[in-house]
PDB file of N, CA and C in Angstrom:
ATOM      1  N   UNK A   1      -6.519  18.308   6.220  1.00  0.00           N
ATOM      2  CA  UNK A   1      -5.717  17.466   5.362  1.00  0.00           C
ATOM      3  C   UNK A   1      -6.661  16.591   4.525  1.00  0.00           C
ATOM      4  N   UNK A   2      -6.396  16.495   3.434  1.00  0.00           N
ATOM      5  CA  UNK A   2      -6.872  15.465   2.626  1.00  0.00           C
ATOM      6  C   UNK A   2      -6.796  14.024   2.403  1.00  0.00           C
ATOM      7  N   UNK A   3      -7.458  13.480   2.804  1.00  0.00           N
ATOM      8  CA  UNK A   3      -7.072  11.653   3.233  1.00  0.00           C
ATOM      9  C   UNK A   3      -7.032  11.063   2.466  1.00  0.00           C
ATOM     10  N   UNK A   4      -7.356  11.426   0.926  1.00  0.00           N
ATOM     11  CA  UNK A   4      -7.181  10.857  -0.457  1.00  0.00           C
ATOM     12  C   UNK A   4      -5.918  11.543  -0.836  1.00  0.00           C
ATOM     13  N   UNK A   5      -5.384  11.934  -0.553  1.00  0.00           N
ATOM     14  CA  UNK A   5      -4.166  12.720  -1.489  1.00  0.00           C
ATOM     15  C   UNK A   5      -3.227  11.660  -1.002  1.00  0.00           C
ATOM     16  N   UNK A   6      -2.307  11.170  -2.168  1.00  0.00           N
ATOM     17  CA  UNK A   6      -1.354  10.226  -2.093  1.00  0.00           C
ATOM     18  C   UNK A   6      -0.234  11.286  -1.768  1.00  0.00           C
ATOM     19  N   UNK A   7       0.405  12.194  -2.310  1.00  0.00           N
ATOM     20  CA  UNK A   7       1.362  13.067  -1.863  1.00  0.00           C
ATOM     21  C   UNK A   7       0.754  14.225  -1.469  1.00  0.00           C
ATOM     22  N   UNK A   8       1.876  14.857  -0.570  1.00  0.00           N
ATOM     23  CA  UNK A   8       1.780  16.066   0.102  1.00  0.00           C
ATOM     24  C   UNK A   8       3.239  16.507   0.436  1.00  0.00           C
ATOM     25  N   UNK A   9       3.151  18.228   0.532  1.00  0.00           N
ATOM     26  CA  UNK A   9       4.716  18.600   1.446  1.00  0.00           C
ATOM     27  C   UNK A   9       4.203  19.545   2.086  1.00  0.00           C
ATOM     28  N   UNK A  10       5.092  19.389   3.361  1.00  0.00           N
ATOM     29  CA  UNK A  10       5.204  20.507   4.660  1.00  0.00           C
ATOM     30  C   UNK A  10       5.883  21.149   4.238  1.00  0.00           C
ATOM     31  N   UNK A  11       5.772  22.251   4.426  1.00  0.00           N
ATOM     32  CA  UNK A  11       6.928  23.420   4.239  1.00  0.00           C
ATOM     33  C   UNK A  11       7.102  23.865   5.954  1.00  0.00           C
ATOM     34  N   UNK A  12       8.276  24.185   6.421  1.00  0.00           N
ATOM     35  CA  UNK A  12       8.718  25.059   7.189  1.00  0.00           C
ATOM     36  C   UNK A  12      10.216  25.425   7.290  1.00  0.00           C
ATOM     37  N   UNK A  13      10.756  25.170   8.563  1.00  0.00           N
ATOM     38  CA  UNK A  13      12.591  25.533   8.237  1.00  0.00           C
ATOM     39  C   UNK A  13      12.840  24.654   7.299  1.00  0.00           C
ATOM     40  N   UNK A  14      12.254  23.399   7.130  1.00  0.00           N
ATOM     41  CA  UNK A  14      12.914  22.387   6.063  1.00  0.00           C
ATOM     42  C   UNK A  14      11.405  22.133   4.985  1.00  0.00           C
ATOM     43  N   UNK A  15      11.417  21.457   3.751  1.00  0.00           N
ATOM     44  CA  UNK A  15      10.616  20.629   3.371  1.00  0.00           C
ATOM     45  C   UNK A  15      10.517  19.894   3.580  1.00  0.00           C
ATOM     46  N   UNK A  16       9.458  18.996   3.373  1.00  0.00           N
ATOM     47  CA  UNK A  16       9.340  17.076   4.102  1.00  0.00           C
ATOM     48  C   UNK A  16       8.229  16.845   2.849  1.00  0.00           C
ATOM     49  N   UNK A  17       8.377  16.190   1.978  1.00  0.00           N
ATOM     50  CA  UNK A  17       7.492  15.490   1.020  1.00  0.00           C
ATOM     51  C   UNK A  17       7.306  14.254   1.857  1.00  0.00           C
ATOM     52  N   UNK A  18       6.236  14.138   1.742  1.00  0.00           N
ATOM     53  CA  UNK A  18       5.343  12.487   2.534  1.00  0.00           C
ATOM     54  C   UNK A  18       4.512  11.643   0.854  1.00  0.00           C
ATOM     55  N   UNK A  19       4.733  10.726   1.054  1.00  0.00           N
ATOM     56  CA  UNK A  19       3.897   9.639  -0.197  1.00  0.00           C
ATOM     57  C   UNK A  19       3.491   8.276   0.493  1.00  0.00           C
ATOM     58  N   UNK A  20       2.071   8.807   0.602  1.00  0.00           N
ATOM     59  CA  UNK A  20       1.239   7.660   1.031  1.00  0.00           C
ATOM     60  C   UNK A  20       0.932   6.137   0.566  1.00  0.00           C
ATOM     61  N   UNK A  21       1.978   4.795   1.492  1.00  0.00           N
ATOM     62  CA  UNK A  21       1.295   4.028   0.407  1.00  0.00           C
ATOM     63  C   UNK A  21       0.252   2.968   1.132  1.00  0.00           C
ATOM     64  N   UNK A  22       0.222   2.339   0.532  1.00  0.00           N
ATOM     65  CA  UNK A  22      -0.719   1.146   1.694  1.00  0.00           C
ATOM     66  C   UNK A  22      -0.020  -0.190   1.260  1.00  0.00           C
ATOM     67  N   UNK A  23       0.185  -1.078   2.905  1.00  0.00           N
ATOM     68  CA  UNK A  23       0.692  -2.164   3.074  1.00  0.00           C
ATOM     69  C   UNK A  23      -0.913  -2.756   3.169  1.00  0.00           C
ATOM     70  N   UNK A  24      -0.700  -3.866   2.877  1.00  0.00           N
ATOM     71  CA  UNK A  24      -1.991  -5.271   2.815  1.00  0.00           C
ATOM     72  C   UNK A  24      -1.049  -6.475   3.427  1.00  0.00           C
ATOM     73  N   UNK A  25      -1.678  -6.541   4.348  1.00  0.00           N
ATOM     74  CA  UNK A  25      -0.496  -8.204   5.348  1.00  0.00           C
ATOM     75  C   UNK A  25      -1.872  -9.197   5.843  1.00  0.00           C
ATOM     76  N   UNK A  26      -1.566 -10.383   5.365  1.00  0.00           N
ATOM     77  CA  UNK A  26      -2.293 -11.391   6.109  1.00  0.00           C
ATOM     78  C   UNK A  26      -1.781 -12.516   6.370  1.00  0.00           C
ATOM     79  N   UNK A  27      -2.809 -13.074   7.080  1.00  0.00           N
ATOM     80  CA  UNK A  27      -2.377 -14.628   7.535  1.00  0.00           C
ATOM     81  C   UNK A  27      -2.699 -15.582   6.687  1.00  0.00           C
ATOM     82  N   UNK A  28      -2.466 -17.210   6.151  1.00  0.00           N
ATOM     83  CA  UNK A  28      -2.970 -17.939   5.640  1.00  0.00           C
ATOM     84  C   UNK A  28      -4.066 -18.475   6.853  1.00  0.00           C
ATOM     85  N   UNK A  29      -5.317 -18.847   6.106  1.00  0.00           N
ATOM     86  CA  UNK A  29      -6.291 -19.602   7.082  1.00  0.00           C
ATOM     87  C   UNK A  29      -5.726 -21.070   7.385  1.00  0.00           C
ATOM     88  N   UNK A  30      -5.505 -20.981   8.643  1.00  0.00           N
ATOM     89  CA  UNK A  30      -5.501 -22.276   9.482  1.00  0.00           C
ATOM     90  C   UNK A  30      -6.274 -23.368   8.560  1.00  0.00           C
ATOM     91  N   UNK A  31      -5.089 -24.577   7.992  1.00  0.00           N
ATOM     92  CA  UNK A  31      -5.996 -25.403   7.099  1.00  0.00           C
ATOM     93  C   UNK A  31      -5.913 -27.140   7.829  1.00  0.00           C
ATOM     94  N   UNK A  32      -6.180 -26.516   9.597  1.00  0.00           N
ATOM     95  CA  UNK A  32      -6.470 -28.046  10.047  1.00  0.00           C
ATOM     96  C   UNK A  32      -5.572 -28.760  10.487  1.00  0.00           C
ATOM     97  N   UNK A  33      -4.339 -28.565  10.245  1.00  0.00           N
ATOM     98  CA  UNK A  33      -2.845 -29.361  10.724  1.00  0.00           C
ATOM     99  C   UNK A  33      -2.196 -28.545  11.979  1.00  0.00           C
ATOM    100  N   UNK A  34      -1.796 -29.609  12.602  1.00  0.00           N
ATOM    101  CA  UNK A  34      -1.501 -29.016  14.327  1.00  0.00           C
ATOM    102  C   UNK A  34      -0.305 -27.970  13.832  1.00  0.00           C
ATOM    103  N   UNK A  35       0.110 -26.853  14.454  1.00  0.00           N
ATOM    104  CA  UNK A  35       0.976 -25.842  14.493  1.00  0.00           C
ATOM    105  C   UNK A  35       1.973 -26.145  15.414  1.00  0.00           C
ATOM    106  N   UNK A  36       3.260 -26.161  15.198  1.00  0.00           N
ATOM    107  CA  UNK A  36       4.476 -26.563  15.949  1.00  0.00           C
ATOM    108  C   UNK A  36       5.451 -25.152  15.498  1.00  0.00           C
ATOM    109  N   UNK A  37       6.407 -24.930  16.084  1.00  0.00           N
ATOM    110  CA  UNK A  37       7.619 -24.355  15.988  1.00  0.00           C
ATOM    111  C   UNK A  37       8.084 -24.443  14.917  1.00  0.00           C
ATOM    112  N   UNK A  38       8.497 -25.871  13.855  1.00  0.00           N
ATOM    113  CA  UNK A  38       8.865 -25.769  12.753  1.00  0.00           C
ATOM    114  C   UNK A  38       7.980 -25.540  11.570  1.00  0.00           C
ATOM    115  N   UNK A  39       6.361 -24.931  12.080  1.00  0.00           N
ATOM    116  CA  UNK A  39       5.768 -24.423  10.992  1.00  0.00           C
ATOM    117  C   UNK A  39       4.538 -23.310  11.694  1.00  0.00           C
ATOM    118  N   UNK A  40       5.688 -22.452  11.134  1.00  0.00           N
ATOM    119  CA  UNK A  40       4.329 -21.040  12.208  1.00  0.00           C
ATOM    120  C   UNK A  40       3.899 -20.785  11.408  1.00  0.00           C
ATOM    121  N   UNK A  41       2.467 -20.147  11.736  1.00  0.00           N
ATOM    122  CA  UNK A  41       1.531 -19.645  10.390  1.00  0.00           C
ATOM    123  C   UNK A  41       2.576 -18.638   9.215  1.00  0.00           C
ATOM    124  N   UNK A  42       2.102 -18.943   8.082  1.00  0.00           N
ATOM    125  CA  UNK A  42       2.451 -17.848   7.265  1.00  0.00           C
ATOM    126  C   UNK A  42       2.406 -16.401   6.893  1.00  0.00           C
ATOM    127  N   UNK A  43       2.482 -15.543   7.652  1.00  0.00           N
ATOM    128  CA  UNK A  43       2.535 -14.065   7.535  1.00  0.00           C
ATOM    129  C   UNK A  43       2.982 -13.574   5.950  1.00  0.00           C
ATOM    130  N   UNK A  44       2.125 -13.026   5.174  1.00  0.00           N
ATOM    131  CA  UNK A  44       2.402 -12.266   3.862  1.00  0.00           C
ATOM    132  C   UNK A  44       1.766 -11.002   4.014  1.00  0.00           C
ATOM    133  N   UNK A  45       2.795 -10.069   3.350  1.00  0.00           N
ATOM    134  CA  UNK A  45       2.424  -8.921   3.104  1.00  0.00           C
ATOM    135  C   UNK A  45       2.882  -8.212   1.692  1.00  0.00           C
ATOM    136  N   UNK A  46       1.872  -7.457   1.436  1.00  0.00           N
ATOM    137  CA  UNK A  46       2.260  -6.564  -0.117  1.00  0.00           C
ATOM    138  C   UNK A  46       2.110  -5.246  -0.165  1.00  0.00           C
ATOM    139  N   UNK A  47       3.100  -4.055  -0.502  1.00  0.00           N
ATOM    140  CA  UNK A  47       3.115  -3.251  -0.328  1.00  0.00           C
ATOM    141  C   UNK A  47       2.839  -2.372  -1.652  1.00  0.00           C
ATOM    142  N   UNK A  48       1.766  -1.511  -2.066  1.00  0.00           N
ATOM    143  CA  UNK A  48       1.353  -0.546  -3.554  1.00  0.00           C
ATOM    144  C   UNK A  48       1.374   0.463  -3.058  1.00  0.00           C
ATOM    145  N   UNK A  49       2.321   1.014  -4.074  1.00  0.00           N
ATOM    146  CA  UNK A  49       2.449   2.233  -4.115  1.00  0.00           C
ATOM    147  C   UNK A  49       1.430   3.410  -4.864  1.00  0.00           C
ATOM    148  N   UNK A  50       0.917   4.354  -4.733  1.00  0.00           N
ATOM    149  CA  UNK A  50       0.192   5.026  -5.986  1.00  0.00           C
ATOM    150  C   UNK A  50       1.073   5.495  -6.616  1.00  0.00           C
ATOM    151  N   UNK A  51       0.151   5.000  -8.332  1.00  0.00           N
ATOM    152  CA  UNK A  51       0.779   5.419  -9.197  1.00  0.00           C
ATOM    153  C   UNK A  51       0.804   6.821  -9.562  1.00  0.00           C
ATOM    154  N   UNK A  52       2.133   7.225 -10.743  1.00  0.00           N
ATOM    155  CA  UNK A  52       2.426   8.665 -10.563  1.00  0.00           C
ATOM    156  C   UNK A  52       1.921   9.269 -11.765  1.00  0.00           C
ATOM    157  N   UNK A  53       1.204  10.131 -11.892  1.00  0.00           N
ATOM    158  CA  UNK A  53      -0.015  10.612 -13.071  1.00  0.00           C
ATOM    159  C   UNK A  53       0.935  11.498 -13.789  1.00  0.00           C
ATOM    160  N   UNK A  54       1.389  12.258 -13.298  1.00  0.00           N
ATOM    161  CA  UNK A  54       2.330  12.859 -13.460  1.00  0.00           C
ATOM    162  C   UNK A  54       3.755  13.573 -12.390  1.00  0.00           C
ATOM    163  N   UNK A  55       4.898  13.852 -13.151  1.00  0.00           N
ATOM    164  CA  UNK A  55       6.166  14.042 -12.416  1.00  0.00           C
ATOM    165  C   UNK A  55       6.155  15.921 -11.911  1.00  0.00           C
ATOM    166  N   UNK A  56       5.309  16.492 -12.354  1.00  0.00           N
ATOM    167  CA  UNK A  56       5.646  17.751 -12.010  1.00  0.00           C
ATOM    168  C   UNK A  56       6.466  18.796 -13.148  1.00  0.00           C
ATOM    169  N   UNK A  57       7.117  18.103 -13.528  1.00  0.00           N
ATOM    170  CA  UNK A  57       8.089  19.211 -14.693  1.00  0.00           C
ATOM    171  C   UNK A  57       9.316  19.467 -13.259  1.00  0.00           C
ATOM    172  N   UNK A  58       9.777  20.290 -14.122  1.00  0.00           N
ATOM    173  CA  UNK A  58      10.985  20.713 -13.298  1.00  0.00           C
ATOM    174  C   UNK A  58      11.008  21.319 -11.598  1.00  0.00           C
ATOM    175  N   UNK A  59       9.600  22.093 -11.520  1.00  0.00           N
ATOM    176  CA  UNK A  59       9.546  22.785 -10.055  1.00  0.00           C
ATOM    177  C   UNK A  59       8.085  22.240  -9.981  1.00  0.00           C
ATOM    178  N   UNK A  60       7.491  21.826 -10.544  1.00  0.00           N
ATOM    179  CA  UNK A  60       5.822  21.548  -9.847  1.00  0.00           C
ATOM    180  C   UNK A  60       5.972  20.130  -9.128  1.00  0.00           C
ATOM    181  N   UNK A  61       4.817  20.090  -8.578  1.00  0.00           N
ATOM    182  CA  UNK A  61       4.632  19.129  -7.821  1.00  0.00           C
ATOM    183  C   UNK A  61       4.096  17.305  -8.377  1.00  0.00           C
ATOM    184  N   UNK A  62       4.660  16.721  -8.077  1.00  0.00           N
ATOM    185  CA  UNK A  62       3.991  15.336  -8.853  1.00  0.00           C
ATOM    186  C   UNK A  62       2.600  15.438  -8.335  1.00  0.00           C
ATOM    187  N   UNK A  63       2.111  14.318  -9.310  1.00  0.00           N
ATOM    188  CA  UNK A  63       0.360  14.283  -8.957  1.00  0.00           C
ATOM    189  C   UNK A  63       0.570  12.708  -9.111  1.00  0.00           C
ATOM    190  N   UNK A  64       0.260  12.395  -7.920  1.00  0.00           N
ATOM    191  CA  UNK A  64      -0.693  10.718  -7.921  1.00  0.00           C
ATOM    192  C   UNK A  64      -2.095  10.668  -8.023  1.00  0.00           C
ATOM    193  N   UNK A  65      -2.363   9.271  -8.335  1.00  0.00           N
ATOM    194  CA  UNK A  65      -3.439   8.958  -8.066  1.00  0.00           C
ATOM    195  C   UNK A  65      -3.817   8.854  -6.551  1.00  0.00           C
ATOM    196  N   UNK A  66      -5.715   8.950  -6.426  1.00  0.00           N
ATOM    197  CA  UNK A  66      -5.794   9.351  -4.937  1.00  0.00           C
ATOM    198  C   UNK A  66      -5.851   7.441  -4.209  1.00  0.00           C
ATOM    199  N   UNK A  67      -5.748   7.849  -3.012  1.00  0.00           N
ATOM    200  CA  UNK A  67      -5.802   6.779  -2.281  1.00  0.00           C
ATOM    201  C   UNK A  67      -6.842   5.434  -2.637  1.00  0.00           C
ATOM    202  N   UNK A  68      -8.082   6.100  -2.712  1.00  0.00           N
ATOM    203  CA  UNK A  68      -9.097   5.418  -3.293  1.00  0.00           C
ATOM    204  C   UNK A  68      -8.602   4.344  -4.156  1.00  0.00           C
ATOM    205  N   UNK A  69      -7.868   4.197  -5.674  1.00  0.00           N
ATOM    206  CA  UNK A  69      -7.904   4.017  -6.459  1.00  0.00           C
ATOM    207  C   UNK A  69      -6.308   3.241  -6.023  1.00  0.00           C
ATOM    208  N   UNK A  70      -5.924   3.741  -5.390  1.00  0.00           N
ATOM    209  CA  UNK A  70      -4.589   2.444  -4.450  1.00  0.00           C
ATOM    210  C   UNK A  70      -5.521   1.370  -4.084  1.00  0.00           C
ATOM    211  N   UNK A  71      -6.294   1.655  -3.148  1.00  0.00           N
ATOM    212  CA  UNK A  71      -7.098   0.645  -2.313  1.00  0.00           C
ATOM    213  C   UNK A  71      -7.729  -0.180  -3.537  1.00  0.00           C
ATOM    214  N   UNK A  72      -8.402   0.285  -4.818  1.00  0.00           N
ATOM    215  CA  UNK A  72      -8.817  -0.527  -5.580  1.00  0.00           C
ATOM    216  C   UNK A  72      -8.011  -1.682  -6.001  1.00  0.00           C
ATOM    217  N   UNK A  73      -7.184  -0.807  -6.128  1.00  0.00           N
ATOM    218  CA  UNK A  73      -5.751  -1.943  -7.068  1.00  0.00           C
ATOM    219  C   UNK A  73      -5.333  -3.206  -5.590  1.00  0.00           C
ATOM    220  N   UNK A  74      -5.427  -3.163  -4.548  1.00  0.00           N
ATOM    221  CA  UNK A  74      -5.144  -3.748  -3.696  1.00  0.00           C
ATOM    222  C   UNK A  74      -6.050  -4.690  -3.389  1.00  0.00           C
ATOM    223  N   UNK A  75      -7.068  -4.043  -3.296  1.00  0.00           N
ATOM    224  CA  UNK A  75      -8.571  -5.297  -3.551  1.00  0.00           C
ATOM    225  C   UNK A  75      -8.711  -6.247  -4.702  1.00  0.00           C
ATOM    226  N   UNK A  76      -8.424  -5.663  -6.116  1.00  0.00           N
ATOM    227  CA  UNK A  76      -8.743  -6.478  -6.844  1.00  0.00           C
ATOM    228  C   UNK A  76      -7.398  -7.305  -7.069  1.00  0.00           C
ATOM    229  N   UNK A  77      -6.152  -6.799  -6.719  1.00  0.00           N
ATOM    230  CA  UNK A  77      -5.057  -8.186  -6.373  1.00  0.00           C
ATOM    231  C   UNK A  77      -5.527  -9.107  -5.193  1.00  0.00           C
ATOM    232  N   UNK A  78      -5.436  -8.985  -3.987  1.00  0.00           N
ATOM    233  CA  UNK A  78      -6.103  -9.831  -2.996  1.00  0.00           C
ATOM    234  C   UNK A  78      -7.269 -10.697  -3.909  1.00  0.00           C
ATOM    235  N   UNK A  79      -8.161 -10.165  -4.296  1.00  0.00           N
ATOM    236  CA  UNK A  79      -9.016 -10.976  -4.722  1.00  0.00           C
ATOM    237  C   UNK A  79      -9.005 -11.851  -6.162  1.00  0.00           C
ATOM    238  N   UNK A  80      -7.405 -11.554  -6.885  1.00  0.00           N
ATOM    239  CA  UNK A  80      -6.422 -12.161  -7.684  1.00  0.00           C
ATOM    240  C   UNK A  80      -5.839 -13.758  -7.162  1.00  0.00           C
ATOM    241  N   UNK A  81      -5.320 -13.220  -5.894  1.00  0.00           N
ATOM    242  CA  UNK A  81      -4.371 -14.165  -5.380  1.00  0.00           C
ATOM    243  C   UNK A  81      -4.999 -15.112  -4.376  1.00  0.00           C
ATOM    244  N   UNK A  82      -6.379 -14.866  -3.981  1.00  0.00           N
ATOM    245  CA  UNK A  82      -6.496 -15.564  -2.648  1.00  0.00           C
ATOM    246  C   UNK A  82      -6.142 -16.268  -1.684  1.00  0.00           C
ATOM    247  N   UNK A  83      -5.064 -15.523  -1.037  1.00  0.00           N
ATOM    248  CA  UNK A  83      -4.646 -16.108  -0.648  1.00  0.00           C
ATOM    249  C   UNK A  83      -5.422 -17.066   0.510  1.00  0.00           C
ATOM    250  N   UNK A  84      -4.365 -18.145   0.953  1.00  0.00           N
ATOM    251  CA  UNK A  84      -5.257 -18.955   1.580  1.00  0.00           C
ATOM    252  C   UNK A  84      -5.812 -20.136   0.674  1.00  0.00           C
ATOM    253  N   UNK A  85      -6.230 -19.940  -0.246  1.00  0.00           N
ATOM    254  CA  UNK A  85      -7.008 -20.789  -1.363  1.00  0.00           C
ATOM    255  C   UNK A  85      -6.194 -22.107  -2.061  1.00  0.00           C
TER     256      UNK A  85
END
């Protein structure tokens, strides 16, 4: 299997199209103030999808971009937003 390929399909009794995306979840850094019940750390998460290069036409297959180039776009948002900051 190819670990960069954003899509793929199984074929057998059925089809199963799979589309790979990547979730990015973090915590805010602890900024020094005691933690109680009415303020639990902040859990965020963002979910990118790869984008679609092309749709296939009528019977072909879509083409994404490969994983790689997800992960880019995910890095250089994180390092957009800092969170925490």
């Amino acid at each position: 299997m190819d670990t960069q390929r954003s899509f793929f399909v199984e074929s057998g009794r059925y089809t199963t199209k799979y589309l790979r995306i990547l979730r990015v979840s973090f915590v805010h850094p602890f900024d020094g103030r005691e933690l109680s019940p009415q303020s639990p750390p902040l859990l965020t998460y963002v979910t990118f999808e790869p984008i679609m290069l092309s749709s296939g036409g009528i019977i072909g297959i879509p083409l994404f971009e490969k994983l790689s180039e997800t992960m880019k776009r995910a890095m250089a948002w994180l390092n957009r937003t800092a969170p925490g900051q």
